[in-house]
Protein backbone atom coordinates (compact mmCIF):
# COMPACT_ATOMS: atom_id res chain seq x y z
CA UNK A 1 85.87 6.30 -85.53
CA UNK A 2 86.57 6.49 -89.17
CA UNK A 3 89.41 8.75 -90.31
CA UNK A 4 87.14 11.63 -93.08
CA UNK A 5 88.28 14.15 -95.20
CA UNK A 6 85.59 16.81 -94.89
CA UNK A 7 86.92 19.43 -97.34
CA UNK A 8 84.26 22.06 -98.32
CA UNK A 9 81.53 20.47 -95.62
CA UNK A 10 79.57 22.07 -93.22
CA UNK A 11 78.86 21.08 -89.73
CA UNK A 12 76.89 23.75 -86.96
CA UNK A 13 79.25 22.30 -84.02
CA UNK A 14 82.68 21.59 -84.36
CA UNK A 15 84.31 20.20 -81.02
CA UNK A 16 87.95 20.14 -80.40
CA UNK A 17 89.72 17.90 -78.24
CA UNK A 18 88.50 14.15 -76.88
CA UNK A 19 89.35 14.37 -73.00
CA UNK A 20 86.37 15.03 -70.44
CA UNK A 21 85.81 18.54 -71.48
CA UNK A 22 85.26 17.33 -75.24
CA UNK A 23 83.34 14.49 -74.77
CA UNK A 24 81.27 15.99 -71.90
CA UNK A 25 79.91 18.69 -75.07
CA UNK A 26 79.40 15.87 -77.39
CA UNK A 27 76.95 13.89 -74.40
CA UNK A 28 75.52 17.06 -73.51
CA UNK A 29 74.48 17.71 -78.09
CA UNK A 30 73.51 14.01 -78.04
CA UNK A 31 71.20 14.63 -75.31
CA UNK A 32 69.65 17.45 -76.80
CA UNK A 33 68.55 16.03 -79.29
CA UNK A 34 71.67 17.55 -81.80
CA UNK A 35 73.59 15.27 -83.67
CA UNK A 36 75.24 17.24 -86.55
CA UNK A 37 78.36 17.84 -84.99
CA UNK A 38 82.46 16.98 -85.40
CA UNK A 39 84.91 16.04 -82.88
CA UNK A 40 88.18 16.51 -83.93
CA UNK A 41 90.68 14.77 -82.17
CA UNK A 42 94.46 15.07 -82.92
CA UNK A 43 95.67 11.82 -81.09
CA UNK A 44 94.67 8.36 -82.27
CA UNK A 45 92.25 7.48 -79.51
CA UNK A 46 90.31 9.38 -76.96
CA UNK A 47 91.39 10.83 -73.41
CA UNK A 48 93.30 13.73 -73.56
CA UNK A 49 94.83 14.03 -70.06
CA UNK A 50 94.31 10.29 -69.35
CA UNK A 51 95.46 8.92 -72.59
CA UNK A 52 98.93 11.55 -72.51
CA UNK A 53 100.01 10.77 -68.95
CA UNK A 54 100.54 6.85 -68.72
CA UNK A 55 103.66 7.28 -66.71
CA UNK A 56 104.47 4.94 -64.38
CA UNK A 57 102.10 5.17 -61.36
CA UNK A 58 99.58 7.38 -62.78
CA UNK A 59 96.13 7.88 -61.28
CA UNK A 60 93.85 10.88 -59.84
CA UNK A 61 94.19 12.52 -56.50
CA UNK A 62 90.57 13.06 -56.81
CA UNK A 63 88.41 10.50 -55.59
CA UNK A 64 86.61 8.09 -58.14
CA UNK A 65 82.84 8.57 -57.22
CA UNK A 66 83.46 12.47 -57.80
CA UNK A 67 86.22 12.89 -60.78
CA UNK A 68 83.09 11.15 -63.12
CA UNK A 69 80.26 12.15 -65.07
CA UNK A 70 77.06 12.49 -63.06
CA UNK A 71 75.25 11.23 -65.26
CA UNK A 72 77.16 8.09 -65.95
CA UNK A 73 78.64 6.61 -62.56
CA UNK A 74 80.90 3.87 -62.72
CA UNK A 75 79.87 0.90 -60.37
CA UNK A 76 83.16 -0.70 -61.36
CA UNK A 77 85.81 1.81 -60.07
CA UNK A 78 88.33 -0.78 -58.15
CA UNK A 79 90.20 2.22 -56.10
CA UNK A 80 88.85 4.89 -54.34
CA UNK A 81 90.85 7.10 -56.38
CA UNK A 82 90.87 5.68 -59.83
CA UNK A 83 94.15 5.02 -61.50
CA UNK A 84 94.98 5.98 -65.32
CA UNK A 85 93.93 2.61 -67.35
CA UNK A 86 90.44 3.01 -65.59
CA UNK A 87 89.57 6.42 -66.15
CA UNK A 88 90.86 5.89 -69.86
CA UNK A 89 88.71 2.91 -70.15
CA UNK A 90 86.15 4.81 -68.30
CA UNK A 91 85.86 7.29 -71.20
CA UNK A 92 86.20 5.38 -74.14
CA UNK A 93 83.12 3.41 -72.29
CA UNK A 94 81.10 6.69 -72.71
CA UNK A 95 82.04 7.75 -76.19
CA UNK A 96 80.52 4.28 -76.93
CA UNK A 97 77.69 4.65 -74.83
CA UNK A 98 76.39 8.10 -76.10
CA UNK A 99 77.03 7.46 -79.30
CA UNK A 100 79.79 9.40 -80.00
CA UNK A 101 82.43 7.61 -82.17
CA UNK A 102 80.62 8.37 -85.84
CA UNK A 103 80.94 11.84 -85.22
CA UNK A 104 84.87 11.40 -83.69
CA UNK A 105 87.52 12.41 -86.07
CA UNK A 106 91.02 10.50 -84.65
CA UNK A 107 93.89 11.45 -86.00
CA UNK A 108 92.97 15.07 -87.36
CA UNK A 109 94.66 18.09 -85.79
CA UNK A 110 92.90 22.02 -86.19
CA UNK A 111 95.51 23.80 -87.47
CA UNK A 112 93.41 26.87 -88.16
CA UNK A 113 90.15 28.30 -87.14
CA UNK A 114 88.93 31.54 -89.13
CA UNK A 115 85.52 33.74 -88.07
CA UNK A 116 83.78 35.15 -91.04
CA UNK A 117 82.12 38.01 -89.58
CA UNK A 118 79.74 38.50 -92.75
CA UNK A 119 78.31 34.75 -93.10
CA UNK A 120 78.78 34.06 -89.50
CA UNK A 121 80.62 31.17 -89.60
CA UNK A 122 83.83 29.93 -88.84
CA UNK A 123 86.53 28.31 -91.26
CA UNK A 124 88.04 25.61 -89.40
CA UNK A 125 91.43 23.72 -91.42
CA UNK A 126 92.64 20.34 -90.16
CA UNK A 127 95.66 18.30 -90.72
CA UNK A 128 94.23 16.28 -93.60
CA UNK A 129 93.81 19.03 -95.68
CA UNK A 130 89.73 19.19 -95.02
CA UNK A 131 88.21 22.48 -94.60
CA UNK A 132 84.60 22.69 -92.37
CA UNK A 133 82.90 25.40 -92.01
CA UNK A 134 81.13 26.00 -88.72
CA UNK A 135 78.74 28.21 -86.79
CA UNK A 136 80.21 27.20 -83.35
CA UNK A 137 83.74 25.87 -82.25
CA UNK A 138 84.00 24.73 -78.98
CA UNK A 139 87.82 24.31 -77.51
CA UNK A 140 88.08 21.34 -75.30
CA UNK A 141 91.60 21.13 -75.31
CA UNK A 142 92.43 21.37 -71.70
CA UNK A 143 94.66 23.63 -69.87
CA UNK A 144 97.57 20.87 -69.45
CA UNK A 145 98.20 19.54 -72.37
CA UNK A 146 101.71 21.71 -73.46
CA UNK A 147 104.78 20.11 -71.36
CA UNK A 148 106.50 22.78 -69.72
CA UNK A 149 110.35 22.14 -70.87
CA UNK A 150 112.60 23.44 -67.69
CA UNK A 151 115.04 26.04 -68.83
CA UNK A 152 118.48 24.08 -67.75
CA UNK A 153 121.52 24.91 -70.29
CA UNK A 154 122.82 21.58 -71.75
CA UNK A 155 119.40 19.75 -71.80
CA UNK A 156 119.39 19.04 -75.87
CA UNK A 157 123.04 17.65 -75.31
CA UNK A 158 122.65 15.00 -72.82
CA UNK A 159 123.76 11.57 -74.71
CA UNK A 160 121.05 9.19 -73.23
CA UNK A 161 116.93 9.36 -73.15
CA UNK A 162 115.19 12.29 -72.16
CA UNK A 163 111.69 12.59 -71.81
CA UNK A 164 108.59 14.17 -70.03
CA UNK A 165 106.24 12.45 -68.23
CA UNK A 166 103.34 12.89 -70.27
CA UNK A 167 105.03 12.02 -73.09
CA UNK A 168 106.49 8.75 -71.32
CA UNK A 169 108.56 6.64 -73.08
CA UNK A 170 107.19 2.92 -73.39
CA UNK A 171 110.06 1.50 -74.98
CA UNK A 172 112.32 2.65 -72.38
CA UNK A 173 113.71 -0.18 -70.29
CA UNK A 174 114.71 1.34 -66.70
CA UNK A 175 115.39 -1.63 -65.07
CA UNK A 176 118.51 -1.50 -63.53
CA UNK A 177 119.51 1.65 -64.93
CA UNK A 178 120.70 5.17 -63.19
CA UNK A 179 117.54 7.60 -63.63
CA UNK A 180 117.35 11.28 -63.24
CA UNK A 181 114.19 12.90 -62.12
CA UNK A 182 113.72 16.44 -61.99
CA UNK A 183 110.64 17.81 -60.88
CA UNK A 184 108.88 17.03 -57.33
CA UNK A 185 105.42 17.89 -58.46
CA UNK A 186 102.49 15.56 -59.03
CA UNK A 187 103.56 13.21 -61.21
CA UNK A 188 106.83 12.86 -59.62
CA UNK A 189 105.22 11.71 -55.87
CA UNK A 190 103.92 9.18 -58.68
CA UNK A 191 106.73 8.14 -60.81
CA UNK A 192 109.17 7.58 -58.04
CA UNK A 193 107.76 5.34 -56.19
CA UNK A 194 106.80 3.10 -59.28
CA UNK A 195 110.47 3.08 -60.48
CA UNK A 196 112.44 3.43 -57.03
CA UNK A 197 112.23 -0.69 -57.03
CA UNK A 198 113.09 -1.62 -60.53
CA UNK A 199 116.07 1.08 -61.09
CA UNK A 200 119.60 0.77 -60.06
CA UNK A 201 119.71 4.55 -58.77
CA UNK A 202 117.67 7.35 -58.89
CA UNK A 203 118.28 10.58 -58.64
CA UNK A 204 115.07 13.11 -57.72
CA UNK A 205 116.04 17.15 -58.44
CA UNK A 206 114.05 19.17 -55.92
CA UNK A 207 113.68 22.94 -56.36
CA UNK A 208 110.95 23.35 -53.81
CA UNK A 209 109.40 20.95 -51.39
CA UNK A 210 105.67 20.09 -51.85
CA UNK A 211 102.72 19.96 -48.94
CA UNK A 212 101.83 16.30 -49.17
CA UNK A 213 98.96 14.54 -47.14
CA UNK A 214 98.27 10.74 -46.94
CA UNK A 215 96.13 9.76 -49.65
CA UNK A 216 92.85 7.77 -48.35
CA UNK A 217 93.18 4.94 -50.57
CA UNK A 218 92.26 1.54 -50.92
CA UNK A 219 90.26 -0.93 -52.92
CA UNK A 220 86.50 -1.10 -53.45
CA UNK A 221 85.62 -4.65 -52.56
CA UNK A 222 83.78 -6.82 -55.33
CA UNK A 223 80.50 -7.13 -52.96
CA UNK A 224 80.79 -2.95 -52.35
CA UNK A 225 80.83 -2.39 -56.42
CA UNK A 226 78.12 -5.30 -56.60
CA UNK A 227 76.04 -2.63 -54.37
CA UNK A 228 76.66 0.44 -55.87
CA UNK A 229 75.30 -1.50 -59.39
CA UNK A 230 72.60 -2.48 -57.68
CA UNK A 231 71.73 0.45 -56.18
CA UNK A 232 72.93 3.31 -57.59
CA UNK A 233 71.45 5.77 -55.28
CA UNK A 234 74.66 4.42 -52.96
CA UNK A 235 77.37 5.71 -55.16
CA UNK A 236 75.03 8.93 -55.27
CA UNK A 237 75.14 9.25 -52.02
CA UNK A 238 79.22 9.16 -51.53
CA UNK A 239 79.30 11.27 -54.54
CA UNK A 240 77.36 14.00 -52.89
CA UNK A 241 79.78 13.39 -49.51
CA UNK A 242 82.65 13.55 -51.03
CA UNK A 243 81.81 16.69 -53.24
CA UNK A 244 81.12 18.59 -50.28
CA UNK A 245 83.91 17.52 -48.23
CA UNK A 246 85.81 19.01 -50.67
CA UNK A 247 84.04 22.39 -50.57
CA UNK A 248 84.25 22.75 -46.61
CA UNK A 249 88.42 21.96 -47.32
CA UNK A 250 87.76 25.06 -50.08
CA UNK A 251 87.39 27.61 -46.89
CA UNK A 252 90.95 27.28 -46.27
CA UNK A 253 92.00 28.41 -49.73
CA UNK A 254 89.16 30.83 -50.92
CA UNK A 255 88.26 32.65 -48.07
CA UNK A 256 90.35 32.26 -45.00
CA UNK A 257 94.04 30.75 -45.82
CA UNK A 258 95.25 30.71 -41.84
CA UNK A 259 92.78 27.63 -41.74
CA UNK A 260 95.49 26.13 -43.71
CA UNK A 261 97.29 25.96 -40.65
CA UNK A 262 95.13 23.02 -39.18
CA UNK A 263 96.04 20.88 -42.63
CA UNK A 264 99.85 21.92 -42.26
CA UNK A 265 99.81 20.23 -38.63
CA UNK A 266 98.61 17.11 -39.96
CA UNK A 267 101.11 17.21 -42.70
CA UNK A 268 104.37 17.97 -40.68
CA UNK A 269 103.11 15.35 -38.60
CA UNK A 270 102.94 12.73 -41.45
CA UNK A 271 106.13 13.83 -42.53
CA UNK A 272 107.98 13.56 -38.82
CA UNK A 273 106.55 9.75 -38.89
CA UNK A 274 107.41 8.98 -42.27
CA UNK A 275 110.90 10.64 -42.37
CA UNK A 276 113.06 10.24 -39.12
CA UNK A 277 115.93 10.99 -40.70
CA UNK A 278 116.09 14.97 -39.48
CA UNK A 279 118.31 16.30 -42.39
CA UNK A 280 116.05 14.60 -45.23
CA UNK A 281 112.89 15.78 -43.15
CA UNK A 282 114.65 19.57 -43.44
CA UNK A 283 115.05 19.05 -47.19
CA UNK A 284 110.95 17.85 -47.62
CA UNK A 285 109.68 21.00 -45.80
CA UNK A 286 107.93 22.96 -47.07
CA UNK A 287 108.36 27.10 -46.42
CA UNK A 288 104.99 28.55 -47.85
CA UNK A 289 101.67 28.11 -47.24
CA UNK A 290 100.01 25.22 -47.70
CA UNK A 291 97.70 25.20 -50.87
CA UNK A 292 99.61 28.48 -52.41
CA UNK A 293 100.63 25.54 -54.48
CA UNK A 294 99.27 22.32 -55.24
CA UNK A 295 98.89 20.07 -52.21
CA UNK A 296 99.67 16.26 -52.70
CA UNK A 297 98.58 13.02 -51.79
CA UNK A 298 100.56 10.16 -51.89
CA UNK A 299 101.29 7.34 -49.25
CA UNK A 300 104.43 5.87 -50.57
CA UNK A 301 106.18 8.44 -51.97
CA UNK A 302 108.41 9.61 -48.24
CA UNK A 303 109.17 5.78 -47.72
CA UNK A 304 110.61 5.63 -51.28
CA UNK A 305 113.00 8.77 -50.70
CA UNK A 306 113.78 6.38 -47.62
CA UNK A 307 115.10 3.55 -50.13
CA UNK A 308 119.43 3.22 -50.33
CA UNK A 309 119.04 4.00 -54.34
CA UNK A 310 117.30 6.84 -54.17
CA UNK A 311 119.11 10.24 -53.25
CA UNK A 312 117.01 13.49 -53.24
CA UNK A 313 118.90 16.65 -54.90
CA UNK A 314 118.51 19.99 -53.69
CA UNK A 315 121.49 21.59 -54.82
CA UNK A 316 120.17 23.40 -58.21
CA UNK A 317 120.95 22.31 -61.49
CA UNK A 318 123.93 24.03 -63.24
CA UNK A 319 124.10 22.19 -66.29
CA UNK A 320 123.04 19.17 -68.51
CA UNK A 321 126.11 17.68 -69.83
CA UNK A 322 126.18 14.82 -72.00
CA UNK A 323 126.60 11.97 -69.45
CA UNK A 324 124.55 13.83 -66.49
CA UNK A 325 123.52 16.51 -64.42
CA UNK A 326 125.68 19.15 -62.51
CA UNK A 327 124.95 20.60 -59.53
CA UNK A 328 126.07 24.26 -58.73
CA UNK A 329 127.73 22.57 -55.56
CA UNK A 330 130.04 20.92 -58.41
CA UNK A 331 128.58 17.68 -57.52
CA UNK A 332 128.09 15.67 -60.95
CA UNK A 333 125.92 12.64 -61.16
CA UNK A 334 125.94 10.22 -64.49
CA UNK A 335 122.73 9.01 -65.44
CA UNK A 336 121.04 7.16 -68.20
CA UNK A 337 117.85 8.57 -68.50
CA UNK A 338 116.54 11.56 -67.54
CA UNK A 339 112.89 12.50 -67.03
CA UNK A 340 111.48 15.61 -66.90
CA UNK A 341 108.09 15.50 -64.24
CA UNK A 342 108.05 19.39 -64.70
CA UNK A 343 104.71 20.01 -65.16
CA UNK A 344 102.63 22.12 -68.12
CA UNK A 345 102.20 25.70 -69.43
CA UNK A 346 98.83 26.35 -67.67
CA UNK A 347 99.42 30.08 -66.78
CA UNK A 348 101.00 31.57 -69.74
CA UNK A 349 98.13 30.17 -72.13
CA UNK A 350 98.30 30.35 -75.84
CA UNK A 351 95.62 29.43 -78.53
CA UNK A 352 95.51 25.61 -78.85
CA UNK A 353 95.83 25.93 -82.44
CA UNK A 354 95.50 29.29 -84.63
CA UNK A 355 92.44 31.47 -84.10
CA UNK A 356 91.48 34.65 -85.79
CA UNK A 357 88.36 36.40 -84.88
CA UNK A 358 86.57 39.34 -85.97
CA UNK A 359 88.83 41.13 -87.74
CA UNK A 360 91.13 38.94 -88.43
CA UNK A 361 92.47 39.48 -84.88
CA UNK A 362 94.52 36.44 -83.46
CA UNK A 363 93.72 35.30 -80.00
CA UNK A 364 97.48 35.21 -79.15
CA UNK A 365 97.17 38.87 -79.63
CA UNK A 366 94.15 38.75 -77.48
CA UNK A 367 96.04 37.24 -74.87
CA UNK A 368 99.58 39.02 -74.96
CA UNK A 369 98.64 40.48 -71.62
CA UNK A 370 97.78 37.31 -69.99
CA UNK A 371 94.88 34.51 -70.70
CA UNK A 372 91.48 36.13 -70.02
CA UNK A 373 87.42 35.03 -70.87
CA UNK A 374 84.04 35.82 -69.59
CA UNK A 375 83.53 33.09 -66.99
CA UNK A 376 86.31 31.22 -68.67
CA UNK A 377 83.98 30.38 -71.34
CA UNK A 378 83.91 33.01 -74.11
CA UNK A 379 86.36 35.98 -75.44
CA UNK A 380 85.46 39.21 -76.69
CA UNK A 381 85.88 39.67 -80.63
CA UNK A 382 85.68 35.84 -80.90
CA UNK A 383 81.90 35.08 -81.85
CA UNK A 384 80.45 31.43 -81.23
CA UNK A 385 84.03 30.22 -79.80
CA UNK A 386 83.47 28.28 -76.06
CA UNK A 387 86.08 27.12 -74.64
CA UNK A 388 86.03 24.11 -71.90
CA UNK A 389 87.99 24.56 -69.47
CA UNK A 390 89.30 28.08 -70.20
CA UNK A 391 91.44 30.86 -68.12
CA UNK A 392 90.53 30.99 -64.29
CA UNK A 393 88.06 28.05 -64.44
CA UNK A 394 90.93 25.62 -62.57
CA UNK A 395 90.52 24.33 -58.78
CA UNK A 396 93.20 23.43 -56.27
CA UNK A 397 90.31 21.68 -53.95
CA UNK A 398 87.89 19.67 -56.03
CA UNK A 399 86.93 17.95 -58.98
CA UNK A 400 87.58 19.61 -62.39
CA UNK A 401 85.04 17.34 -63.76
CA UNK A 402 82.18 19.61 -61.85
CA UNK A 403 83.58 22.49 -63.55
CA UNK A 404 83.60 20.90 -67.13
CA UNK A 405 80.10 20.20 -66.57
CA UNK A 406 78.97 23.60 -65.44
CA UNK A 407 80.59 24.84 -68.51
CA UNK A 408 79.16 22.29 -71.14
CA UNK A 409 75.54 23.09 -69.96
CA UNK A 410 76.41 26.89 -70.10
CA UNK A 411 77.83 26.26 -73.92
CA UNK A 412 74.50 24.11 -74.45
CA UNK A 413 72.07 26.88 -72.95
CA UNK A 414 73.75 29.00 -75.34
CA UNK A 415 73.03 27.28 -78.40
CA UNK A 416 69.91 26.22 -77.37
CA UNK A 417 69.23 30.25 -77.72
CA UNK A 418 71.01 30.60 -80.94
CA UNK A 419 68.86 28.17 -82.63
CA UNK A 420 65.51 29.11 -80.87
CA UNK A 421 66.14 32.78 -81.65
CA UNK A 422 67.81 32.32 -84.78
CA UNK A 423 70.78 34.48 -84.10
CA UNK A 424 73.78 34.28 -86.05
CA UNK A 425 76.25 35.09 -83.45
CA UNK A 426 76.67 36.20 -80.17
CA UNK A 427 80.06 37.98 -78.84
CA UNK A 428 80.27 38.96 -75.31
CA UNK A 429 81.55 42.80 -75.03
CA UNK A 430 84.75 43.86 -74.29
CA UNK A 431 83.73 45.98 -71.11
CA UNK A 432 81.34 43.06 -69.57
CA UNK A 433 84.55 40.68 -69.83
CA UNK A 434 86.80 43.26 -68.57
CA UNK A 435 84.51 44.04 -65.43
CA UNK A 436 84.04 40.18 -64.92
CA UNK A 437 88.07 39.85 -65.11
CA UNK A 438 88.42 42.83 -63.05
CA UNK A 439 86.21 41.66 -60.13
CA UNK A 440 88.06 37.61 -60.62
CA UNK A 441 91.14 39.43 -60.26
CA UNK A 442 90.21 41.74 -56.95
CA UNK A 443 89.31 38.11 -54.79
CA UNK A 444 92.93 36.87 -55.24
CA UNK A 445 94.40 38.93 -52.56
CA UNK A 446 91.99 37.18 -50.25
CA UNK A 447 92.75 33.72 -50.76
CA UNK A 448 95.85 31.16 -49.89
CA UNK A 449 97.19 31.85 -53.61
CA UNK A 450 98.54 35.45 -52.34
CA UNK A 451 100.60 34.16 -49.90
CA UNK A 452 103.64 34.98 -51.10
CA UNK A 453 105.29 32.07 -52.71
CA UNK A 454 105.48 31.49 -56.88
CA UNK A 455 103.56 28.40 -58.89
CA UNK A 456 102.32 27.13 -62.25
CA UNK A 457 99.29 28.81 -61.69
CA UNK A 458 100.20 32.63 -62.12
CA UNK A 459 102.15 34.21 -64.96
CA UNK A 460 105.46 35.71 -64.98
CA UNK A 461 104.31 38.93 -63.93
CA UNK A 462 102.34 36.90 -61.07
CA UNK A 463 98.82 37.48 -62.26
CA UNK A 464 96.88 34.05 -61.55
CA UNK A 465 95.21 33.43 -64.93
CA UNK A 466 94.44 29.67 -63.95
CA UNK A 467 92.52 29.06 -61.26
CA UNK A 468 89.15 29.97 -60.27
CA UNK A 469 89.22 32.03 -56.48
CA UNK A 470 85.48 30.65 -55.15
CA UNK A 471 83.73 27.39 -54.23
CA UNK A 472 82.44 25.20 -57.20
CA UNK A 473 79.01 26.01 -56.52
CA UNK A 474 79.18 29.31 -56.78
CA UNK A 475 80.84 29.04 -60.37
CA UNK A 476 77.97 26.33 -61.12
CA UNK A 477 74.90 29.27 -60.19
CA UNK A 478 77.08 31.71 -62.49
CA UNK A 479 77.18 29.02 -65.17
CA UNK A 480 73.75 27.49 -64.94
CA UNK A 481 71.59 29.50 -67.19
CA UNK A 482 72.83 31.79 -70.67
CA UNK A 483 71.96 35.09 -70.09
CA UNK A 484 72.06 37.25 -73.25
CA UNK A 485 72.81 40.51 -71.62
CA UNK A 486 76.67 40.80 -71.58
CA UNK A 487 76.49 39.80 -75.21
CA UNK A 488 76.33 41.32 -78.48
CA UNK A 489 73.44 39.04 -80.72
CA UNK A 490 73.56 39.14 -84.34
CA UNK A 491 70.37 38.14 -85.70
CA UNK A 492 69.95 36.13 -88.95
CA UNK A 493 69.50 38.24 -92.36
């Protein structure tokens, strides 16, 4: 994975980004047969997601056999829900596999991507000063990959280390030290139990109390991943269980949220045995309905708010001050290090990098009214763009993996009918996005996300521009097959 300067080249794919969704396009070319095509990659090794959070703790709270390729199934998974190192390794093992690392460009940020209407093409400008032009872009940079900073006055004056978990701090030694958490979202139930025995006190900030279920973990034996190498229709099989396990669990928050109330029983009854301390069991319940936001899995994250050093904070922040944190009870708390597990900026999307479509229009403009694409994929006035993993293709239920897929053979079907047809571009129309938006938009009421309560998945003015309101399935028949109608196609001169 050579560093190149490709000023002046050409190149009919560009790919941005080197997590699932990017490396999922490149298998998907490769398999087709297509092998003139870039990945740019702005990091020094591949991962995205995987390679960015390496906080403490870290792993999936989707199960291993189903948050993979299915094409390439791991045998060697060691947890029945994979933790960080592994799924990195797991997809560095596929770039290698497929073939992907000559065509991987580390180190080489987009900074600008610019549609020629006339040659059909696009201009794309990277960080080493190359310039390559293009005939399709495809934006696999993920929907969390920009920290979300919390909005606290003081922060920028607090005297010791501050950082956020996916930007984690390796050189930071905790041990023994006073830590501040803030954030009780999914990479806190993570962090805190990982550090809770090697600080000297830790201090978790809690704005609002997550759902959290037991997490249905434990090793995979050596004989059981000797079997599923052996025979791979095994790990098939568990694939296929698991994967529609997660769909029946989907009825709760796409079509009928009071089944939620079965899975909030079983929760308030894992609390009550975990915490028997009544006024810490008050602080960890929850008030909204379960799945409005993210619901959690963890096994050891209760017992650690159980530990002497660790004292949960639900008094709200005041102030960062420049030896700790201030409560608006006036309670002040002096820390060394404080980390911020508050999440990404998933809702209020912006381009990944600069895009300007036909026109000249930019695609922040585009978006000033909230993120929005044709089945997440493509946006009007911005020929030959794709994006992986684009506005309203998220889940709260299942594997985003099965969506990244769905959308990589949709981008693929696409170009397959570009070069068979010899069109120059295609654009999808403003009103056939707008309808498709329009009809995404009218299923919200239905589901558990309407319930009343606010999360990282809707926009200030509340619009849910995130997630995607219907089973998997039902996204993967939408997705399986290009279909030319809802597009304008520009023939070749």
């Amino acid at each position: 994975m050579q560093r190149a300067r490709v000023s002046g080249s050409v190149s009919p794919i560009i790919i941005v980004g080197s997590g699932f969704a990017g490396l999922a396009m490149a298998i998907r070319l490769k398999q087709a047969g297509i092998h003139d095509f870039i990945l740019f990659e702005q990091a020094g090794r591949v991962g995205g997601t995987w390679r960015d959070n390496h906080y403490p703790g870290a792993a999936c709270d989707v199960e291993s056999h189903l948050y993979s390729f299915s094409f390439e199934p791991n045998p060697r998974w060691t947890r029945s829900f994979a933790p960080q190192a592994e799924i990195l390794d797991y997809l560095e093992a596929c770039a290698r596999k497929y073939g992907l690392l000559p065509h991987i460009r580390l180190n080489t940020e987009v900074r600008r991507a610019t549609f020629d209407e006339r040659a059909g093409v696009w201009r794309v400008e990277t960080s080493d000063g190359g310039t390559t032009m293009a005939r399709v872009v495809v934006s696999a940079c993920g929907g969390l990959n920009r920290p979300a900073l919390p909005d606290i006055p003081g922060l920028g004056a607090f005297g010791g280390k501050t950082f956020h978990s996916a930007r984690w701090d390796e050189h930071a030694n905790l041990d023994g030290k006073t830590v501040a958490v803030i954030g009780t979202g999914a990479s806190a139930i993570q962090i805190v139990p990982a550090l809770a025995p090697k600080v000297g006190r830790l201090h978790l900030f809690q704005r609002t109390p997550p759902w959290i279920l037991p997490k249905q973990d434990r090793a995979i034996t050596p004989r059981e991943r000797q079997w599923f190498a052996r025979v791979p229709l095994l790990q098939r099989v568990a694939r296929l269980r698991q994967y529609w396990w997660h769909e029946l669990f989907a009825l709760g928050f796409v079509a009928e949220p009071r089944v939620m109330k079965l899975a909030e029983r079983l929760a308030r009854m894992y609390l009550a045995k975990s915490v028997p301390d009544p006024v810490l069991r008050e602080k960890l319940t929850p008030r909204y309905t379960m799945g409005c936001k993210r619901v959690l899995l963890s096994n050891d994250y209760y017992p650690a708010l159980l530990r002497s050093n660790v004292e949960l904070v639900t008094d709200p922040i005041e102030a960062i001050e420049a030896e700790g944190v201030r409560t608006s009870d006036g309670g002040f708390r002096e820390v060394d290090t404080l980390i911020l597990a508050t999440g990404f900026q998933a809702a209020e999307a912006v381009a990944p990098f600069e895009i300007r479509g036909r026109g000249g229009r930019d695609l922040n403009d585009a978006w000033r009214d909230g993120p929005e694409a044709y089945l997440g994929t493509t946006i009007a006035g911005f020929p030959n763009l794709f994006l992986i993993v684009g506005p309203n293709v998220g889940l709260g239920h299942s594997s985003m993996v099965f969506m990244i897929e769905s959308q990589a053979a949709y981008v693929m079907s696409c170009i397959e009918a570009m070069r068979a047809r010899r069109w120059k571009f295609v654009d999808v129309r403003p009103e056939a996005q707008a309808e498709e938006n329009r009809k995404l938009q009218a299923r919200f009421p239905r589901t558990v996300w309407s319930t009343g309560c606010v999360s990282w998945y809707q926009t200030r003015s509340g619009k849910n521009t995130t997630l995607w309101p219907g089973f998997t399935f039902e996204y993967r028949l939408r997705t399986r097959r290009f279909d030319p109608a809802p597009y304008e196609v520009v023939p070749m001169a």
